[in-house]
PDB file of N, CA and C in Angstrom:
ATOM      1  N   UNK A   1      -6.051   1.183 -16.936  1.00  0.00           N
ATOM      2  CA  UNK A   1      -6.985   0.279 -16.279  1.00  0.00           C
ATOM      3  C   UNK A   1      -7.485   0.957 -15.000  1.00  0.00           C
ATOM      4  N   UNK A   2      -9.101   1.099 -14.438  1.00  0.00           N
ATOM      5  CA  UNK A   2      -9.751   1.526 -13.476  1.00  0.00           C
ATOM      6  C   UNK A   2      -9.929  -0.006 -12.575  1.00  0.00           C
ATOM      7  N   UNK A   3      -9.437   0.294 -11.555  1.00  0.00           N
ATOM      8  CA  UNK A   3      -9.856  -0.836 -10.657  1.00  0.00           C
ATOM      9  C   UNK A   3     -10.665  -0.191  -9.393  1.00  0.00           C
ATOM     10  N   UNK A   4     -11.670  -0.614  -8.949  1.00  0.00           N
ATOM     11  CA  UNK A   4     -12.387  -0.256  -7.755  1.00  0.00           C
ATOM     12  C   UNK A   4     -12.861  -1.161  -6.621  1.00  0.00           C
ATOM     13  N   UNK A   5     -12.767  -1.513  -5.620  1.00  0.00           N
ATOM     14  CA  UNK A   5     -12.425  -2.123  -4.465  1.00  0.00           C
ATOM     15  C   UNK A   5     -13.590  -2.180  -3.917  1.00  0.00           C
ATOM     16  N   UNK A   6     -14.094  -3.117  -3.605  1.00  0.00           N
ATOM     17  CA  UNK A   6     -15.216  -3.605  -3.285  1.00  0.00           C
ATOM     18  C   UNK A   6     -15.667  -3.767  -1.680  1.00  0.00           C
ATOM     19  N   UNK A   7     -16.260  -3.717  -1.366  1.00  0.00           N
ATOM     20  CA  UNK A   7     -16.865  -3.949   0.207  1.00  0.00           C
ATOM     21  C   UNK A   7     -15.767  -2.649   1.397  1.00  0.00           C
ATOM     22  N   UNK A   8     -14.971  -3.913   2.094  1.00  0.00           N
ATOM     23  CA  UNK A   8     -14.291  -3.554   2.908  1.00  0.00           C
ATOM     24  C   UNK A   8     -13.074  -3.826   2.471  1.00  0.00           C
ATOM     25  N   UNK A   9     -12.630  -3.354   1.097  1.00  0.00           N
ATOM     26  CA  UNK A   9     -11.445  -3.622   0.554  1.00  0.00           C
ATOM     27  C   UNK A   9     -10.652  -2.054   0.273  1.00  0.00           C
ATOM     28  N   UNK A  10      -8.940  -1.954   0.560  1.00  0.00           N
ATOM     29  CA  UNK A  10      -8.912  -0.384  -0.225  1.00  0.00           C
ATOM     30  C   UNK A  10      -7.607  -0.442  -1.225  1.00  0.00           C
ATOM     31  N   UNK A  11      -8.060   0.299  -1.848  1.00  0.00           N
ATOM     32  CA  UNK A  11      -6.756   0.104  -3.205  1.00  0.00           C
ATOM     33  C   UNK A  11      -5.612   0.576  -2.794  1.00  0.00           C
ATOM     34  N   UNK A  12      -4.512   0.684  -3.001  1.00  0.00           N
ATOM     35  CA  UNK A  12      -3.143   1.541  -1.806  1.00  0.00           C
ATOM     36  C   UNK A  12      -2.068   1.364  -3.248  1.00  0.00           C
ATOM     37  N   UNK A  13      -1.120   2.511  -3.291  1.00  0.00           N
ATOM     38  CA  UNK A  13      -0.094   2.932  -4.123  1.00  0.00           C
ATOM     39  C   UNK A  13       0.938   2.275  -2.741  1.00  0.00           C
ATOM     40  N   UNK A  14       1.957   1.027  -3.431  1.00  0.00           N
ATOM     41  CA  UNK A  14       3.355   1.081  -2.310  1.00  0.00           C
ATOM     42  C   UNK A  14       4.034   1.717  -2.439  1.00  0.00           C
ATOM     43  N   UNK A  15       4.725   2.713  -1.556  1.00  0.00           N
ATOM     44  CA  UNK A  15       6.224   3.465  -1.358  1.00  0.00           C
ATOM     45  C   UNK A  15       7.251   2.858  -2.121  1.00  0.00           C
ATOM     46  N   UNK A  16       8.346   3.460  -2.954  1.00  0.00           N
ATOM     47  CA  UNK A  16       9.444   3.051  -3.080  1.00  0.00           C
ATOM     48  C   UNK A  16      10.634   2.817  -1.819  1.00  0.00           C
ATOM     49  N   UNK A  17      11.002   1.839  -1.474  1.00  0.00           N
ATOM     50  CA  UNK A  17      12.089   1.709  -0.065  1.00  0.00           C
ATOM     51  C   UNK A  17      13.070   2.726  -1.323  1.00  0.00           C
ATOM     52  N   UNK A  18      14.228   3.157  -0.486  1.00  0.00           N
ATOM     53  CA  UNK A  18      15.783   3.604  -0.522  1.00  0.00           C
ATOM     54  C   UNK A  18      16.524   2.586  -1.138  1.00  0.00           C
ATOM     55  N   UNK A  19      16.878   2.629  -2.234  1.00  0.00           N
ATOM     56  CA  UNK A  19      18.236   1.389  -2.671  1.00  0.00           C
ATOM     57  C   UNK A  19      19.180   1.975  -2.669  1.00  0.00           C
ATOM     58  N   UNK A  20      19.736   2.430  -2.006  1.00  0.00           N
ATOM     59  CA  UNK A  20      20.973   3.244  -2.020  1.00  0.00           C
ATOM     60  C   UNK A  20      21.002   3.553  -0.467  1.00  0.00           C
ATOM     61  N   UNK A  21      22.373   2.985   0.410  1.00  0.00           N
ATOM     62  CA  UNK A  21      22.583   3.541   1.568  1.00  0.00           C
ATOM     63  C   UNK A  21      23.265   4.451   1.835  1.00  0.00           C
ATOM     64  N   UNK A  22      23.028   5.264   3.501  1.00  0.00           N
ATOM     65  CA  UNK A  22      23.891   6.398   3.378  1.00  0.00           C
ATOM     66  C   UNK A  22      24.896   6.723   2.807  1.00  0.00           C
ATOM     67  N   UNK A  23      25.682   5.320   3.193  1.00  0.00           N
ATOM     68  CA  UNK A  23      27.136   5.372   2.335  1.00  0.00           C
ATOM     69  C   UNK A  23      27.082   4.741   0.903  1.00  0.00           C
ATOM     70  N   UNK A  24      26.521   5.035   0.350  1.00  0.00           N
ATOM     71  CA  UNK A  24      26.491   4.958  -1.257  1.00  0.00           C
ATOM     72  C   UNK A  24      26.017   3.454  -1.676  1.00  0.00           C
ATOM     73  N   UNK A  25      26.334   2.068  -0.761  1.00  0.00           N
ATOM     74  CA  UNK A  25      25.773   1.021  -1.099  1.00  0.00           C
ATOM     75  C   UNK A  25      24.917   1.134  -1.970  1.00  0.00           C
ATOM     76  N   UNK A  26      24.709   0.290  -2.649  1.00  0.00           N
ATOM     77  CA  UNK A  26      23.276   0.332  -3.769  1.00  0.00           C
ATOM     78  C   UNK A  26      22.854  -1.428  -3.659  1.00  0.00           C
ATOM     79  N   UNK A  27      21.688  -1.476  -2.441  1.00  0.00           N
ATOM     80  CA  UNK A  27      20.919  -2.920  -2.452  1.00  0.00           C
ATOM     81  C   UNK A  27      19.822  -3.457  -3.469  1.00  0.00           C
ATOM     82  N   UNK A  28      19.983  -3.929  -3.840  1.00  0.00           N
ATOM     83  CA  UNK A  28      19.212  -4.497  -4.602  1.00  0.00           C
ATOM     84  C   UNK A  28      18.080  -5.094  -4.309  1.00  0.00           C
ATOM     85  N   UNK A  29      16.672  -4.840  -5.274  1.00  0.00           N
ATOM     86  CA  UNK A  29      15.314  -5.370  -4.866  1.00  0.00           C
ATOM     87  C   UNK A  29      15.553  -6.786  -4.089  1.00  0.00           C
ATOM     88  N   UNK A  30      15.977  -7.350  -5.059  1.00  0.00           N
ATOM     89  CA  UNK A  30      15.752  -9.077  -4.147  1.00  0.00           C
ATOM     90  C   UNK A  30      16.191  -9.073  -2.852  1.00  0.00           C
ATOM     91  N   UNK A  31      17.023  -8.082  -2.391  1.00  0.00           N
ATOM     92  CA  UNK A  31      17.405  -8.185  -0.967  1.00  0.00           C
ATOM     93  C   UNK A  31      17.159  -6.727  -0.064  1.00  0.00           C
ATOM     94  N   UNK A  32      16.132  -6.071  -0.427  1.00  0.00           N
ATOM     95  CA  UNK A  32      15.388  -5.494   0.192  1.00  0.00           C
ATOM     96  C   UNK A  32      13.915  -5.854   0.729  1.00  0.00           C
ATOM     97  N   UNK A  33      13.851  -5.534   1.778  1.00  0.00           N
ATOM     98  CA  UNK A  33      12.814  -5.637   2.788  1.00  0.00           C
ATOM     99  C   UNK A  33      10.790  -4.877   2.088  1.00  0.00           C
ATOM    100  N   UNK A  34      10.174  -5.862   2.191  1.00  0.00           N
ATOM    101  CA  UNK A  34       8.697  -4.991   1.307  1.00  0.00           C
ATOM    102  C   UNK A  34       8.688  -4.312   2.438  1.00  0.00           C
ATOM    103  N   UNK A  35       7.931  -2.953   1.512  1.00  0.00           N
ATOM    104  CA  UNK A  35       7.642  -1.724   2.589  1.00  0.00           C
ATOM    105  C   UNK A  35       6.133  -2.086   2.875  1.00  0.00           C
ATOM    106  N   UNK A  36       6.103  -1.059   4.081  1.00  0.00           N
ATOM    107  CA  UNK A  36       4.683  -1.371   4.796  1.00  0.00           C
ATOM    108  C   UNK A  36       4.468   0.011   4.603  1.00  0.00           C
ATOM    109  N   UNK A  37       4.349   0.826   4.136  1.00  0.00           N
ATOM    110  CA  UNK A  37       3.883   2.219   4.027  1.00  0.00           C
ATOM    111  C   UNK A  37       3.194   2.178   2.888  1.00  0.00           C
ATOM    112  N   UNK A  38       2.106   2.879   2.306  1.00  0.00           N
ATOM    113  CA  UNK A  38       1.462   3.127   1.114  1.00  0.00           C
ATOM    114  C   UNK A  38       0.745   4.110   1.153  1.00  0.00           C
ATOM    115  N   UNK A  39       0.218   4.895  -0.704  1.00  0.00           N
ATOM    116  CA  UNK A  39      -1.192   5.673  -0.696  1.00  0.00           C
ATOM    117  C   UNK A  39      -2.306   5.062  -0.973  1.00  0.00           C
ATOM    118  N   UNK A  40      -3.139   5.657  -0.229  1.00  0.00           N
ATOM    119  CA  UNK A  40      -4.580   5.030  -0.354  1.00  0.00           C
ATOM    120  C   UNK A  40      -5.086   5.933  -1.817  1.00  0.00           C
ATOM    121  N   UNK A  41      -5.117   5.216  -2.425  1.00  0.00           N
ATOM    122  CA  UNK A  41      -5.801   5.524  -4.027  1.00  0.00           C
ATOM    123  C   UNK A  41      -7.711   5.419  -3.874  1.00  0.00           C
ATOM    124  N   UNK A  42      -8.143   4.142  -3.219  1.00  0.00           N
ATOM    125  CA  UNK A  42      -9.434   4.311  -3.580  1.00  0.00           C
ATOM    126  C   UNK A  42      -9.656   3.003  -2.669  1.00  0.00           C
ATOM    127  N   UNK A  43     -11.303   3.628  -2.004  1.00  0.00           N
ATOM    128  CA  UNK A  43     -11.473   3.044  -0.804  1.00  0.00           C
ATOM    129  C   UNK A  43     -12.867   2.028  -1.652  1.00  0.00           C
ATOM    130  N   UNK A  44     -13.629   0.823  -0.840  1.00  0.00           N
ATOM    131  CA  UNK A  44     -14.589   0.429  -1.071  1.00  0.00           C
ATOM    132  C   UNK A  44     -16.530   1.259  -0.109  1.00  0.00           C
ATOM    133  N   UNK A  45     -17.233   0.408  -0.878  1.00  0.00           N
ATOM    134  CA  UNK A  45     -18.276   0.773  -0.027  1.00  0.00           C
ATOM    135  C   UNK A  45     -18.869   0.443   0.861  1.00  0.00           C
ATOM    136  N   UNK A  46     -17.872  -0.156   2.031  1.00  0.00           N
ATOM    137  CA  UNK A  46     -18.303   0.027   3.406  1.00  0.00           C
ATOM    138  C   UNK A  46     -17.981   0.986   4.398  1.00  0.00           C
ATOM    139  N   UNK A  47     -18.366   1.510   3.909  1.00  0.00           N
ATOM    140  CA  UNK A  47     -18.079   2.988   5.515  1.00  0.00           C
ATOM    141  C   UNK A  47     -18.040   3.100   6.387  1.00  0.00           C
ATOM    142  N   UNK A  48     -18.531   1.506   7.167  1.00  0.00           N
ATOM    143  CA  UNK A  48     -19.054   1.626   8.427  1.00  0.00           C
ATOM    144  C   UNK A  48     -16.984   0.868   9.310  1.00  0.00           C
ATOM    145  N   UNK A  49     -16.802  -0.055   8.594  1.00  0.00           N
ATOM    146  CA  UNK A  49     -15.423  -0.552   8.640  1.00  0.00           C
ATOM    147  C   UNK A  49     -14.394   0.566   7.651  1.00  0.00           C
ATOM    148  N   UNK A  50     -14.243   0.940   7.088  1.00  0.00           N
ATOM    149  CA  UNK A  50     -12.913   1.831   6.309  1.00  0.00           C
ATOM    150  C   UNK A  50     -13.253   3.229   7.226  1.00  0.00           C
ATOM    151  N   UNK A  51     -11.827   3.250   7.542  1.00  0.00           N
ATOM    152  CA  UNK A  51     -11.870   4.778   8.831  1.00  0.00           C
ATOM    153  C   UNK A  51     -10.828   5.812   7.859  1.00  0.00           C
ATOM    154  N   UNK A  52     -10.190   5.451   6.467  1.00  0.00           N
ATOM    155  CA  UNK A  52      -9.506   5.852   5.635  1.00  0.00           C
ATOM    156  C   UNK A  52     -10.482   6.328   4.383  1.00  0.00           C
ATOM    157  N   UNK A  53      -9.416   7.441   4.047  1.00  0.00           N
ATOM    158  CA  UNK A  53      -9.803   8.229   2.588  1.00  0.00           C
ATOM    159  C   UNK A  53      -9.116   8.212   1.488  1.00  0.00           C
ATOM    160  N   UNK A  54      -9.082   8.462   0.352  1.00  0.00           N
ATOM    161  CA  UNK A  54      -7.868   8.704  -0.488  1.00  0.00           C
ATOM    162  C   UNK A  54      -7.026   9.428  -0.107  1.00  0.00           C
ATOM    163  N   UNK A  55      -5.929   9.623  -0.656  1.00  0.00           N
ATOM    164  CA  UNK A  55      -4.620  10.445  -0.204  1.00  0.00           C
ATOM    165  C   UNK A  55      -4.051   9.975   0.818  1.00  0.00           C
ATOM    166  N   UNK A  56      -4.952   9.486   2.155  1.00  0.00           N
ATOM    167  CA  UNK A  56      -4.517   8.820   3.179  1.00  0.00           C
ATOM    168  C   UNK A  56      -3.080   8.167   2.941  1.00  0.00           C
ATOM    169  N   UNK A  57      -1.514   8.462   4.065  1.00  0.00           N
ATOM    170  CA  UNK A  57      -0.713   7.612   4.349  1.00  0.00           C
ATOM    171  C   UNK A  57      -1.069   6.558   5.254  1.00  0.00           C
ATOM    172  N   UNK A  58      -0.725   5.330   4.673  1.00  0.00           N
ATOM    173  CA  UNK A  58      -1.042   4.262   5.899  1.00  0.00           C
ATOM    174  C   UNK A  58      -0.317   3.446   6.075  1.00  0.00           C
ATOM    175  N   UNK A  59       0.023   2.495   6.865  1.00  0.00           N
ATOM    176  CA  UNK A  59       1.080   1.330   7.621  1.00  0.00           C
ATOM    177  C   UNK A  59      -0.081   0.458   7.731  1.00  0.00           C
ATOM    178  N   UNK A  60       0.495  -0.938   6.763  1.00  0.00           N
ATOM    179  CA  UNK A  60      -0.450  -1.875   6.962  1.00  0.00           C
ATOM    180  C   UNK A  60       0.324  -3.311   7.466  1.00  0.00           C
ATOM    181  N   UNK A  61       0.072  -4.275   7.705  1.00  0.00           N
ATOM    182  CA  UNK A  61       0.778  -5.702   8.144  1.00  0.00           C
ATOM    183  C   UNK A  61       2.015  -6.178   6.861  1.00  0.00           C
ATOM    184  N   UNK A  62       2.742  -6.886   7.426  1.00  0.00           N
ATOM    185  CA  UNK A  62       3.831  -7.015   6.585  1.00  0.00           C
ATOM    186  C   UNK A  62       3.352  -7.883   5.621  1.00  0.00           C
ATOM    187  N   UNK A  63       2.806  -8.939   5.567  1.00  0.00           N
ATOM    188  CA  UNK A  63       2.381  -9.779   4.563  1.00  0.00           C
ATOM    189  C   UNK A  63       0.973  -9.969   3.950  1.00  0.00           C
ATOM    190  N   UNK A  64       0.573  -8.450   4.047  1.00  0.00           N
ATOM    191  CA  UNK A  64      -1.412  -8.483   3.811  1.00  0.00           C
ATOM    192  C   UNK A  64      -1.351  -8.123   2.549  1.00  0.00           C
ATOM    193  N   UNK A  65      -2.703  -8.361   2.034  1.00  0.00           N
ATOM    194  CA  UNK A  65      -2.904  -7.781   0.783  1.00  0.00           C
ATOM    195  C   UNK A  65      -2.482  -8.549  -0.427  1.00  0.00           C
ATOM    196  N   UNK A  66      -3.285  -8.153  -1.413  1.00  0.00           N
ATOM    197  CA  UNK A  66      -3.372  -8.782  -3.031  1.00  0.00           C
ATOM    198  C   UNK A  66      -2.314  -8.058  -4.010  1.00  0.00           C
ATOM    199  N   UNK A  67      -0.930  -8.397  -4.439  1.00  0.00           N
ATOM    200  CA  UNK A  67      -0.469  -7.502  -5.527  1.00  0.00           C
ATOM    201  C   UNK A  67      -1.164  -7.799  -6.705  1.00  0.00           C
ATOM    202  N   UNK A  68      -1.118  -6.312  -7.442  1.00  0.00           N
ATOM    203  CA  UNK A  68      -1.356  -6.077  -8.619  1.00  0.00           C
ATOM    204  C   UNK A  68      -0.658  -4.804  -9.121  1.00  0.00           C
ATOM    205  N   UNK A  69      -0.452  -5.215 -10.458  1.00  0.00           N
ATOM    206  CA  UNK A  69       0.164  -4.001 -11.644  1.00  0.00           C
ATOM    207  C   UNK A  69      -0.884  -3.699 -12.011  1.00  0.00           C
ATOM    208  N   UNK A  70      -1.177  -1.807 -11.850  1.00  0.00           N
ATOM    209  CA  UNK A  70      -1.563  -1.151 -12.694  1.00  0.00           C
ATOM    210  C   UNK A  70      -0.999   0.095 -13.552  1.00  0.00           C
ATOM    211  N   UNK A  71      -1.286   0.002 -15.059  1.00  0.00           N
ATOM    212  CA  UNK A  71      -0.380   0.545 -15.693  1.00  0.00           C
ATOM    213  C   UNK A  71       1.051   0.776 -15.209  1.00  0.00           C
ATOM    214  N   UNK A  72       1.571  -0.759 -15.126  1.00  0.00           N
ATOM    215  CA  UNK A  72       2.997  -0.907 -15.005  1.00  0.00           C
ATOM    216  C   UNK A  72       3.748  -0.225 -13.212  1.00  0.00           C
ATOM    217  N   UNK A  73       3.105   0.182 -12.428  1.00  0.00           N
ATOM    218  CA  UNK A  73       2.948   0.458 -11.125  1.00  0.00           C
ATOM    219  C   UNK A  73       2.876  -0.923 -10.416  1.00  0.00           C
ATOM    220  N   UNK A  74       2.934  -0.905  -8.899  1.00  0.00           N
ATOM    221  CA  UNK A  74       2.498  -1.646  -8.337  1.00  0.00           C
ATOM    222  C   UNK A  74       1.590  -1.187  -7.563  1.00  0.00           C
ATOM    223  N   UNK A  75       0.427  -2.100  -6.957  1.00  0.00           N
ATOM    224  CA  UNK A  75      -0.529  -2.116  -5.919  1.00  0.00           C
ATOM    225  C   UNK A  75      -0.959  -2.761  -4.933  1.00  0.00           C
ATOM    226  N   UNK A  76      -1.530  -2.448  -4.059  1.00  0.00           N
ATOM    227  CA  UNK A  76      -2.199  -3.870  -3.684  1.00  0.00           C
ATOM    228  C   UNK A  76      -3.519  -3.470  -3.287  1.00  0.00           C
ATOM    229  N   UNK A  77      -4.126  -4.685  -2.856  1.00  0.00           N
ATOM    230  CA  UNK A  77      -5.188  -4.569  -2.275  1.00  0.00           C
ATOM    231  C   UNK A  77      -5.914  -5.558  -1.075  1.00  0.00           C
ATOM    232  N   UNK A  78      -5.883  -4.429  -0.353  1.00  0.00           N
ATOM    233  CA  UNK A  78      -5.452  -4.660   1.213  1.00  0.00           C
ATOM    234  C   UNK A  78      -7.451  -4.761   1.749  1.00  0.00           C
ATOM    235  N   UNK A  79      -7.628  -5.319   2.920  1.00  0.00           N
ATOM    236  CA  UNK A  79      -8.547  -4.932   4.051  1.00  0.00           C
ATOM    237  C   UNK A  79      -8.781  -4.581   4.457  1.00  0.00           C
ATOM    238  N   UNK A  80      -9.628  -3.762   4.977  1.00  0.00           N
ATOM    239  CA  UNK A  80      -9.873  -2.694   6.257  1.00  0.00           C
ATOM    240  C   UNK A  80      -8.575  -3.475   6.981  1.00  0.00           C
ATOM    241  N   UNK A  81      -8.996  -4.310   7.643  1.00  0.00           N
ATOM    242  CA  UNK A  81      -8.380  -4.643   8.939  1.00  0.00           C
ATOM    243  C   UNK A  81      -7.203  -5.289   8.985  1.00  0.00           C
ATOM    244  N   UNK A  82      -6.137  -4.814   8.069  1.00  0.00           N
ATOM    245  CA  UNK A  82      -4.924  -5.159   7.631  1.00  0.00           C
ATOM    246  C   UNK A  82      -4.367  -3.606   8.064  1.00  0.00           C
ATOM    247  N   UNK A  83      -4.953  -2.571   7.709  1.00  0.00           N
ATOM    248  CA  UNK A  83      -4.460  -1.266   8.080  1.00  0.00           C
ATOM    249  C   UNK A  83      -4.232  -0.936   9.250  1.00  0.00           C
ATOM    250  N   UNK A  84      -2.585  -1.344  10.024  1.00  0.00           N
ATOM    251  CA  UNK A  84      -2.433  -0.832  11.588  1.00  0.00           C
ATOM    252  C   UNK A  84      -2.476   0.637  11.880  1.00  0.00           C
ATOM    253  N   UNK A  85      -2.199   1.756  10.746  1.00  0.00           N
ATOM    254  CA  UNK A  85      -2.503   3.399  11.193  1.00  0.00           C
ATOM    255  C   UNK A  85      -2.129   4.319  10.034  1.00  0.00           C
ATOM    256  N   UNK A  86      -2.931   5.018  10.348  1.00  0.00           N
ATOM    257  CA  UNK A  86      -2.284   6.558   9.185  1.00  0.00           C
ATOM    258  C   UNK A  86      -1.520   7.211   9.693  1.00  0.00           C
ATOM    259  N   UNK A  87      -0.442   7.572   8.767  1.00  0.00           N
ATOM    260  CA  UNK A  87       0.741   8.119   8.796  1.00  0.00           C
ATOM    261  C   UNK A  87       0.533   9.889   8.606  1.00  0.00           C
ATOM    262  N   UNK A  88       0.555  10.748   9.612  1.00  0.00           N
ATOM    263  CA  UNK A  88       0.013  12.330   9.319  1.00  0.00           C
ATOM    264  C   UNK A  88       1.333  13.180   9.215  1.00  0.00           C
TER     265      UNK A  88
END
């Protein structure tokens, strides 16, 4: 499935968190924390608001954005102005 992001919208790949702590713990999804890190997969066509590219690492708000599965992945799809910074 091709999905493409419209206006001031950008598509973003989420990070896998660590389930496994230093010391060997192994936490489990339901009691892990959503990550705020992601890849930017594919931006929309406003240029004048998106300051991001593909490949881009970014840190966005803890509770922003639309999930979606693509091909069995997760995604979301976030706002320009949900994105607090790129990660270099």
């Amino acid at each position: 499935m091709k999905v493409r992001p419209l206006a001031d919208r950008v598509l973003v790949k989420t990070e896998k968190t660590e389930s496994k702590t230093a010391s060997g713990i192994i936490i489990p999804d339901t009691a892990q924390e959503k990550t705020q890190t992601a890849v930017v997969i594919a931006v929309g066509d406003d240029k004048e608001k998106i300051k991001v590219a593909a490949g881009d690492r970014i840190m966005y708000d803890k509770y922003a954005g639309t999930s979606i599965k693509i091909d069995g992945e997760e995604h979301l799809i976030l706002k320009a102005g949900d994105i607090i910074a790129i990660i270099e």
